[in-house]
C-alpha atoms as a PDB file:
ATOM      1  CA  UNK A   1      85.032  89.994  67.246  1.00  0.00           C
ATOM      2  CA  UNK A   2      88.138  87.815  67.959  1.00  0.00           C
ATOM      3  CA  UNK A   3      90.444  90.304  68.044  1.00  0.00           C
ATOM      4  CA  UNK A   4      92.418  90.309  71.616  1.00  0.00           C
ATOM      5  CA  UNK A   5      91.036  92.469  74.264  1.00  0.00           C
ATOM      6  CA  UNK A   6      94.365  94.294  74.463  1.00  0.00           C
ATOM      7  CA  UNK A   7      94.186  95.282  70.808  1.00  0.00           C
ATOM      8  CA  UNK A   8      90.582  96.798  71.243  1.00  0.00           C
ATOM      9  CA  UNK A   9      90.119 100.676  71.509  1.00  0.00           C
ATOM     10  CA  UNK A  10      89.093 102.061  75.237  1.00  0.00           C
ATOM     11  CA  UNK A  11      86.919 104.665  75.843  1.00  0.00           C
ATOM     12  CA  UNK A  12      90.238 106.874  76.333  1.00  0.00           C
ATOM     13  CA  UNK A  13      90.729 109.490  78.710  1.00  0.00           C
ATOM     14  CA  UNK A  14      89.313 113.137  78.212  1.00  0.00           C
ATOM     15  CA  UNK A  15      91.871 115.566  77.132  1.00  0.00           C
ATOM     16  CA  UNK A  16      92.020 117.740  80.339  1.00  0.00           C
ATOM     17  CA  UNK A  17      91.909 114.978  82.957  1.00  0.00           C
ATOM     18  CA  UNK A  18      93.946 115.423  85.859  1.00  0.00           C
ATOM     19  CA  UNK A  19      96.972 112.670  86.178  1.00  0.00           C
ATOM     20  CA  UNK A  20      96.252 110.253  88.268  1.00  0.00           C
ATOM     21  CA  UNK A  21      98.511 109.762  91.497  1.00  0.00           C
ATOM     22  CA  UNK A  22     101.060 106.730  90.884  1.00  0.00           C
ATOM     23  CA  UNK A  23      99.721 104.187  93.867  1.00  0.00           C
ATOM     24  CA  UNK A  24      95.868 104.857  92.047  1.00  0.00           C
ATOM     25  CA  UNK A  25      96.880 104.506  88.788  1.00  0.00           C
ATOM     26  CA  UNK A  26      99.202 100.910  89.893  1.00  0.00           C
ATOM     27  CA  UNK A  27      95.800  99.653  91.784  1.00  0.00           C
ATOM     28  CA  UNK A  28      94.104 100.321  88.359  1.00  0.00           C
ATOM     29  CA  UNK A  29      96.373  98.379  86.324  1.00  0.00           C
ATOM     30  CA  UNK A  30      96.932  95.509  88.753  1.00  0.00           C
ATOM     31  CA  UNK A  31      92.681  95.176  88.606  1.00  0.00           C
ATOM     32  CA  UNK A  32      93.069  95.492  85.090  1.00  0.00           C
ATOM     33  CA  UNK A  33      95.298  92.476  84.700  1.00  0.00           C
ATOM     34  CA  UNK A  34      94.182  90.410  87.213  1.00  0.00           C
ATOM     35  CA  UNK A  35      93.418  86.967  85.147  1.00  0.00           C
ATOM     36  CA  UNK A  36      96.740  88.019  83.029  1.00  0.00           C
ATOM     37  CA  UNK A  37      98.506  87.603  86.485  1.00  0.00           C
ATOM     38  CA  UNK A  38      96.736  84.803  87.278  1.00  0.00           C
ATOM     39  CA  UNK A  39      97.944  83.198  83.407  1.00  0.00           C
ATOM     40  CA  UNK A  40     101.560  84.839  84.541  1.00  0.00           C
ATOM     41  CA  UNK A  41     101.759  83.140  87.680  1.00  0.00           C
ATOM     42  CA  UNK A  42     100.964  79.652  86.478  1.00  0.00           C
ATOM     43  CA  UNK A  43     103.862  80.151  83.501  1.00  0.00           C
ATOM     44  CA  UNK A  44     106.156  80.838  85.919  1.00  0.00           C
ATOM     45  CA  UNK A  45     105.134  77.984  88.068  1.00  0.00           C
ATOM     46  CA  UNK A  46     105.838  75.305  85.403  1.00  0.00           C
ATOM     47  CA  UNK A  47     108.529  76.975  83.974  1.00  0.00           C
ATOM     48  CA  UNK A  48     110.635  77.128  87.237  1.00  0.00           C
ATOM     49  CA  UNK A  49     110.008  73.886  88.868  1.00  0.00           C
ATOM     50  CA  UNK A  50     112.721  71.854  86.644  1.00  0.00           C
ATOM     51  CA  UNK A  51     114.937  74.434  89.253  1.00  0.00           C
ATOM     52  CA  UNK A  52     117.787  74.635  86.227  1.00  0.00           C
ATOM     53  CA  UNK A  53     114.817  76.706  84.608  1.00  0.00           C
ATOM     54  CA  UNK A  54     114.182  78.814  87.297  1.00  0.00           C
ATOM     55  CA  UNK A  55     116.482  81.954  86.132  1.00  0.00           C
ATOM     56  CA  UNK A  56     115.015  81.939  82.538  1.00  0.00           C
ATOM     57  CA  UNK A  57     111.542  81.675  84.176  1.00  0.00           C
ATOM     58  CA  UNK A  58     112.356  84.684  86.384  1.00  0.00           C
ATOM     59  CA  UNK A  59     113.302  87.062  83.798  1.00  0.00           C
ATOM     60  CA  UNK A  60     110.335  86.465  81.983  1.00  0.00           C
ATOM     61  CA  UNK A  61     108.312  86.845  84.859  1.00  0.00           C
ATOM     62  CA  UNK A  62     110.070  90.537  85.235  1.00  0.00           C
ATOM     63  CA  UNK A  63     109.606  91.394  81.536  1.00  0.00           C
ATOM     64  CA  UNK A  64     105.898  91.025  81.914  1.00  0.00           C
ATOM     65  CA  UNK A  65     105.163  92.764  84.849  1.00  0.00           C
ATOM     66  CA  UNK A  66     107.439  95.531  83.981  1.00  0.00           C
ATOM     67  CA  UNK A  67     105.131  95.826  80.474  1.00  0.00           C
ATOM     68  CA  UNK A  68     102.404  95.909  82.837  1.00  0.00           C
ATOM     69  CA  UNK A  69     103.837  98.277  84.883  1.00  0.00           C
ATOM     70  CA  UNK A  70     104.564 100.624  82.145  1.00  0.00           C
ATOM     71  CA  UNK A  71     101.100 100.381  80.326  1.00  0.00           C
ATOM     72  CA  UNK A  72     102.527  98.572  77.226  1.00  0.00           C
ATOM     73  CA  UNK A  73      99.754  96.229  75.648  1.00  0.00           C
ATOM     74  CA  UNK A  74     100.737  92.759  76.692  1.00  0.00           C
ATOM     75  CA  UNK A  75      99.660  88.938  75.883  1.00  0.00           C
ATOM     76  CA  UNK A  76     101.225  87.307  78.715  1.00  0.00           C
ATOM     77  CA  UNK A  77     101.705  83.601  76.632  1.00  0.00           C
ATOM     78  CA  UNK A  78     103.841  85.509  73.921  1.00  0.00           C
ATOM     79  CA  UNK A  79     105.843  87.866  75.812  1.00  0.00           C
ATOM     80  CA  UNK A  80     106.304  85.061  78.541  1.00  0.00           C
ATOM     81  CA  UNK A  81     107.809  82.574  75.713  1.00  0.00           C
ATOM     82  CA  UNK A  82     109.758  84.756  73.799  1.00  0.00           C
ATOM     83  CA  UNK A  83     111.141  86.475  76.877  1.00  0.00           C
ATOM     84  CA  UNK A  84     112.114  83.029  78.228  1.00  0.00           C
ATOM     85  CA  UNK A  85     114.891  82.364  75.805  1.00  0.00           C
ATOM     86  CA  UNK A  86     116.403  85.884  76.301  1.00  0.00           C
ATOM     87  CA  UNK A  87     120.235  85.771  78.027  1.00  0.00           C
ATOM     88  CA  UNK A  88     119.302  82.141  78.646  1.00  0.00           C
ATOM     89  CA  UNK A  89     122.810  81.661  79.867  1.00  0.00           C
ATOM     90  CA  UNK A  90     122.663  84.396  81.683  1.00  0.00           C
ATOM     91  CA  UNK A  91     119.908  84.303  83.387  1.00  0.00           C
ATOM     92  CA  UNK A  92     120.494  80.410  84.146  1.00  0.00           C
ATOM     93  CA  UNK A  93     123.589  81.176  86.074  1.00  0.00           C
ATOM     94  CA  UNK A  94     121.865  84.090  87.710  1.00  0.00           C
ATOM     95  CA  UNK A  95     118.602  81.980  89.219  1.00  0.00           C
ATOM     96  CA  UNK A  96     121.011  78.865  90.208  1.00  0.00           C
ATOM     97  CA  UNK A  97     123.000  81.501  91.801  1.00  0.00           C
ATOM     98  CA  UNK A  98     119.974  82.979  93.647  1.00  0.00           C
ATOM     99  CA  UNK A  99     118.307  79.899  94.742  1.00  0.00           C
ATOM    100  CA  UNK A 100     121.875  78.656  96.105  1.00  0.00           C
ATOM    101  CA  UNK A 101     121.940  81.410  98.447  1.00  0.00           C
ATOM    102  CA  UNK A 102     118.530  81.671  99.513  1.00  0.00           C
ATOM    103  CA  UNK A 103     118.729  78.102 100.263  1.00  0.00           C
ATOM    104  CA  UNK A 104     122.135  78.856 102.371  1.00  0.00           C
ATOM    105  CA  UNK A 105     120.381  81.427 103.802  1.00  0.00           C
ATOM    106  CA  UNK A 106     117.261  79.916 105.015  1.00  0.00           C
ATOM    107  CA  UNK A 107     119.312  76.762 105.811  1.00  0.00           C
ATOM    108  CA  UNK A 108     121.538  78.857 108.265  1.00  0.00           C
ATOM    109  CA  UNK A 109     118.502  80.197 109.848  1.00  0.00           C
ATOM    110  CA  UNK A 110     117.172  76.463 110.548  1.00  0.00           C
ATOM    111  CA  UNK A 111     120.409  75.961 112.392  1.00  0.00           C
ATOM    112  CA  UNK A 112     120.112  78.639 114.184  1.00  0.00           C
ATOM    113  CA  UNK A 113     116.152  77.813 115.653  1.00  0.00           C
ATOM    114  CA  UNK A 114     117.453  74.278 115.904  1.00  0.00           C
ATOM    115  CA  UNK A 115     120.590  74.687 117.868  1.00  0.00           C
ATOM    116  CA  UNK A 116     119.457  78.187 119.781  1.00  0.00           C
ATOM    117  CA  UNK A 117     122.345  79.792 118.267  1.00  0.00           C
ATOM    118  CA  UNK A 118     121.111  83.101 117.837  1.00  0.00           C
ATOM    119  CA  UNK A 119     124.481  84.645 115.623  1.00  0.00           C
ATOM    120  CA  UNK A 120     123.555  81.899 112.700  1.00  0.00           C
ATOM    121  CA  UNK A 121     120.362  82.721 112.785  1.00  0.00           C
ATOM    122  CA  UNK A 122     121.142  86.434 112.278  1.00  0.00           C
ATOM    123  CA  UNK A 123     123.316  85.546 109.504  1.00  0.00           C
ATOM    124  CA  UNK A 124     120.580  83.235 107.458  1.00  0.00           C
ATOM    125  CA  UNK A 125     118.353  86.646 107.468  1.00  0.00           C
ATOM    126  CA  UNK A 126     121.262  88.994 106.345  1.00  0.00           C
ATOM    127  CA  UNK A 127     122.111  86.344 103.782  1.00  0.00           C
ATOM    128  CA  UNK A 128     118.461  86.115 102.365  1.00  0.00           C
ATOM    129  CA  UNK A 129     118.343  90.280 102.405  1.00  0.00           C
ATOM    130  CA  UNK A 130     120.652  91.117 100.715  1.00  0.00           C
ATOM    131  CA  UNK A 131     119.967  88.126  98.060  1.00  0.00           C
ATOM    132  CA  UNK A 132     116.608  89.255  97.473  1.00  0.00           C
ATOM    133  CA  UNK A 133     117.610  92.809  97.387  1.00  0.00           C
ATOM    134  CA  UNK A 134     120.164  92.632  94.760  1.00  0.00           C
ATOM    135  CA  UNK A 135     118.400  90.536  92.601  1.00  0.00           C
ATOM    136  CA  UNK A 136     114.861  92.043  92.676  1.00  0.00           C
ATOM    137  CA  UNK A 137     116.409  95.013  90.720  1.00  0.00           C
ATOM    138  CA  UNK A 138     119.239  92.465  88.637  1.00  0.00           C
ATOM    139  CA  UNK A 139     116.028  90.734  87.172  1.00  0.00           C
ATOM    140  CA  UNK A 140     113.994  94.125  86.005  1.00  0.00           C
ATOM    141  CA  UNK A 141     117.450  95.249  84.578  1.00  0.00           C
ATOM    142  CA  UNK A 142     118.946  92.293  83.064  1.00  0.00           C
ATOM    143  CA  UNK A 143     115.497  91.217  81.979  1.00  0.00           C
ATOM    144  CA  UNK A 144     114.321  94.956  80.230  1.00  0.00           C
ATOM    145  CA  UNK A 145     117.774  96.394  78.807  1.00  0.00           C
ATOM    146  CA  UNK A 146     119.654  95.459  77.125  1.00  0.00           C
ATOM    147  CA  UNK A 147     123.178  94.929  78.829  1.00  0.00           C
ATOM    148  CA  UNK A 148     126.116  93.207  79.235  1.00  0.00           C
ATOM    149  CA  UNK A 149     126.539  91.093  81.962  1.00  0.00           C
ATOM    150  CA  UNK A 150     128.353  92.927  84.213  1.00  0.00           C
ATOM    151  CA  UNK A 151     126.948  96.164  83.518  1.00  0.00           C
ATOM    152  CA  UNK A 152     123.756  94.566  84.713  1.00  0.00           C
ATOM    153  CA  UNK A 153     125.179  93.206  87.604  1.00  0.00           C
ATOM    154  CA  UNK A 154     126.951  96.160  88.425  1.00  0.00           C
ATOM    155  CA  UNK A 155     123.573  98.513  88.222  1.00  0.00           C
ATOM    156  CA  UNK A 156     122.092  96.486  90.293  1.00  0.00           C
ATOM    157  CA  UNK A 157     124.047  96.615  92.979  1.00  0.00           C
ATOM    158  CA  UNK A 158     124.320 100.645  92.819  1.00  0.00           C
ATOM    159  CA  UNK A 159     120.743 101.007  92.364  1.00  0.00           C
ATOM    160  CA  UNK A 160     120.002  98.576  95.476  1.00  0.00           C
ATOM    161  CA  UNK A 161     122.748 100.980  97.519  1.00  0.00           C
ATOM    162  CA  UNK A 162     121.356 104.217  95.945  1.00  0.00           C
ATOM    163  CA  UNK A 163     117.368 103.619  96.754  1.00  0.00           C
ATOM    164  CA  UNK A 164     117.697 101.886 100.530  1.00  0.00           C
ATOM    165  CA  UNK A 165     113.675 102.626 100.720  1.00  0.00           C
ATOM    166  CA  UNK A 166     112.392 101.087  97.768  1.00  0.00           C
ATOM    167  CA  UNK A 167     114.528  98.198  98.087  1.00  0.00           C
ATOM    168  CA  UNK A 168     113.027  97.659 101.795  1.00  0.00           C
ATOM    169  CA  UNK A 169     109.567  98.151 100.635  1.00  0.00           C
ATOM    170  CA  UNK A 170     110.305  95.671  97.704  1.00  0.00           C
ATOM    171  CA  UNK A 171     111.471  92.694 100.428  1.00  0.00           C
ATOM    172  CA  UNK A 172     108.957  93.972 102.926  1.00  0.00           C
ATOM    173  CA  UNK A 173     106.412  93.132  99.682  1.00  0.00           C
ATOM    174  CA  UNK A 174     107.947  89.916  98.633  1.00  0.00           C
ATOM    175  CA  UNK A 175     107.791  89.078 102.473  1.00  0.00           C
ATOM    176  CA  UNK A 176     103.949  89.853 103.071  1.00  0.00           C
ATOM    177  CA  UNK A 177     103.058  88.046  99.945  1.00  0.00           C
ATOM    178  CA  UNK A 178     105.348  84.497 100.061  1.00  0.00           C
ATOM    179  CA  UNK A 179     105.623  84.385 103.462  1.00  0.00           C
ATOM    180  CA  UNK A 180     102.184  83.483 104.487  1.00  0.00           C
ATOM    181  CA  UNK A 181     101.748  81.220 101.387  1.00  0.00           C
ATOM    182  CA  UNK A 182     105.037  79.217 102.919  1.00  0.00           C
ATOM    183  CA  UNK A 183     103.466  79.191 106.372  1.00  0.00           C
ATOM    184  CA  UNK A 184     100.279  77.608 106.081  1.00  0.00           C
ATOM    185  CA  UNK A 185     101.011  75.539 103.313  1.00  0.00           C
ATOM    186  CA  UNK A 186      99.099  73.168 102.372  1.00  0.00           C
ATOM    187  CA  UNK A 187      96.148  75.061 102.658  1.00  0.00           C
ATOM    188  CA  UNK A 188      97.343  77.933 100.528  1.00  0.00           C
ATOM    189  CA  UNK A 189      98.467  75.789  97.390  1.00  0.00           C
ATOM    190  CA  UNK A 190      94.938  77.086  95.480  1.00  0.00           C
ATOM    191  CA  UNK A 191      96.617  80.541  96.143  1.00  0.00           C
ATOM    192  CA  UNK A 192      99.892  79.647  95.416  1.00  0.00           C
ATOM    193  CA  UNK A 193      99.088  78.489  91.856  1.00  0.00           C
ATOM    194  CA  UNK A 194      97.124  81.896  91.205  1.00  0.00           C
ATOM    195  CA  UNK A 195      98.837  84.834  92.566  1.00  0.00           C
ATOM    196  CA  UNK A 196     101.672  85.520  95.041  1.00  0.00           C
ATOM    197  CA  UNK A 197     104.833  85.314  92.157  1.00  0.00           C
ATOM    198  CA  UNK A 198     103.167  87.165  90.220  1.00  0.00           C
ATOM    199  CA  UNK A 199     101.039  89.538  92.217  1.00  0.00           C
ATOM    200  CA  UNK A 200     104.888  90.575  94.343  1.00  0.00           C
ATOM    201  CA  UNK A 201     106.606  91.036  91.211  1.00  0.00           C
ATOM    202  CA  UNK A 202     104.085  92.884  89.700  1.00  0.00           C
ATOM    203  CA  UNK A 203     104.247  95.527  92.769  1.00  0.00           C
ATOM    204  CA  UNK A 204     108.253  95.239  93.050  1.00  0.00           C
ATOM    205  CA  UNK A 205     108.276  96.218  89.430  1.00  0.00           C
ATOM    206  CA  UNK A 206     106.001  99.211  90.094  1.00  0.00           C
ATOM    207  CA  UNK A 207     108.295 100.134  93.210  1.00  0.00           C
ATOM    208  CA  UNK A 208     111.664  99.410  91.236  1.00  0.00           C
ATOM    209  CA  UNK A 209     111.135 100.034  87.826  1.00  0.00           C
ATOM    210  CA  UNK A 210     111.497 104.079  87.758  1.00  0.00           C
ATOM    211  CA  UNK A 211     114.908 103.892  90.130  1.00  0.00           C
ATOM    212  CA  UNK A 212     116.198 101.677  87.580  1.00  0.00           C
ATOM    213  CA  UNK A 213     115.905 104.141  84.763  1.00  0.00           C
ATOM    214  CA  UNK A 214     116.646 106.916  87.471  1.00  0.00           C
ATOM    215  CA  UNK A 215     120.175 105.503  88.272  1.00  0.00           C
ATOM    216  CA  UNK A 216     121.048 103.214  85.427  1.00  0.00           C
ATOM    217  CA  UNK A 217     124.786 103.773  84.744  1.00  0.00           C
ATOM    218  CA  UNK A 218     126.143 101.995  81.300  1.00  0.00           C
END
């Protein structure tokens, strides 16, 4: 009766069923753990506002949506804590890195609308590119294998180079879902506490995940 729902048995799936096409069987899961995204998404929220946090609070957000991803059972409050003291060095250094230039990068861009200066603001988006790109797949790596530093970091930058589409559909996914939240805040908090971290690294995961096994080099 109080076992978690995770543990219970399913009806299963009938021997000769057809596989279901990736994009169906992603919608599935992401219904599926809805209110553990929801759980994720707050946990990630408290964990990353002290900033200093942020990195450790970011790989644990990728370890969970890459077990979600792949159909392993999950409890989001366990796997969140104990993947949030995994590299914690590491992964420190990484999300202080990240938010530095993201922050240079958005910060350029505000020059450039202020000033009129088209160049800067041209810069700012190149800068915030190719930030998120590298480190939406240094996250899923760093976060899921176990590496050494720089192999991680070098991986990710191959894999970024060696799968230009998924990494634009990642950004073009992180963009659709933070974007708006950004833009219309304050009316959007209620959302922002529920979903969008989450709910875009959920799908990121499902677009990166397989091109990180494809291409991983140790």
């Amino acid at each position: 009766m109080f076992r978690p729902l995770y543990l219970k048995e399913g009806p299963g799936i009938p021997k000769n069923a057809p596989e279901k096409p990736y994009p169906l069987a992603i919608l599935e899961t992401f219904v599926r753990e809805f209110w553990q995204l929801i759980k994720l998404n707050l946990l990630f929220l408290v964990c990353a506002l002290p900033v200093v946090t942020y990195g450790a609070a970011r790989g644990a957000l990728a370890r969970c949506t890459v077990n979600m991803v792949r159909d392993i059972p999950n409890d989001v409050w366990s796997d969140f804590r104990e993947a949030l003291h995994n590299e914690p060095r590491r992964h420190t250094a990484a999300g202080l890195i990240e938010l530095g230039l993201l922050g240079l990068g958005f910060y350029t861009m505000h020059i450039g609308a202020e000033t009129g200066v088209q160049s800067f603001t041209v810069l700012g988006m190149i800068v915030v590119i190719l930030c998120g790109s590298y480190f939406q797949y240094f996250w899923l790596i760093s976060a899921n294998l176990e590496l050494k530093t720089e192999e991680a970091a070098r991986n990710a930058m191959i894999i970024g180079l060696l799968s230009p589409a998924r990494t634009a559909a990642c950004i073009l996914i992180e963009t659709a879902v933070l974007l708006p939240c950004i833009f219309f805040l304050p009316f959007t908090i209620p959302v922002i506490l529920a979903l969008p971290f989450s709910t875009a690294g959920f799908f990121c995961s499902a677009v990166g995940w397989s091109v990180c096994k494809k291409y991983l080099i140790k």
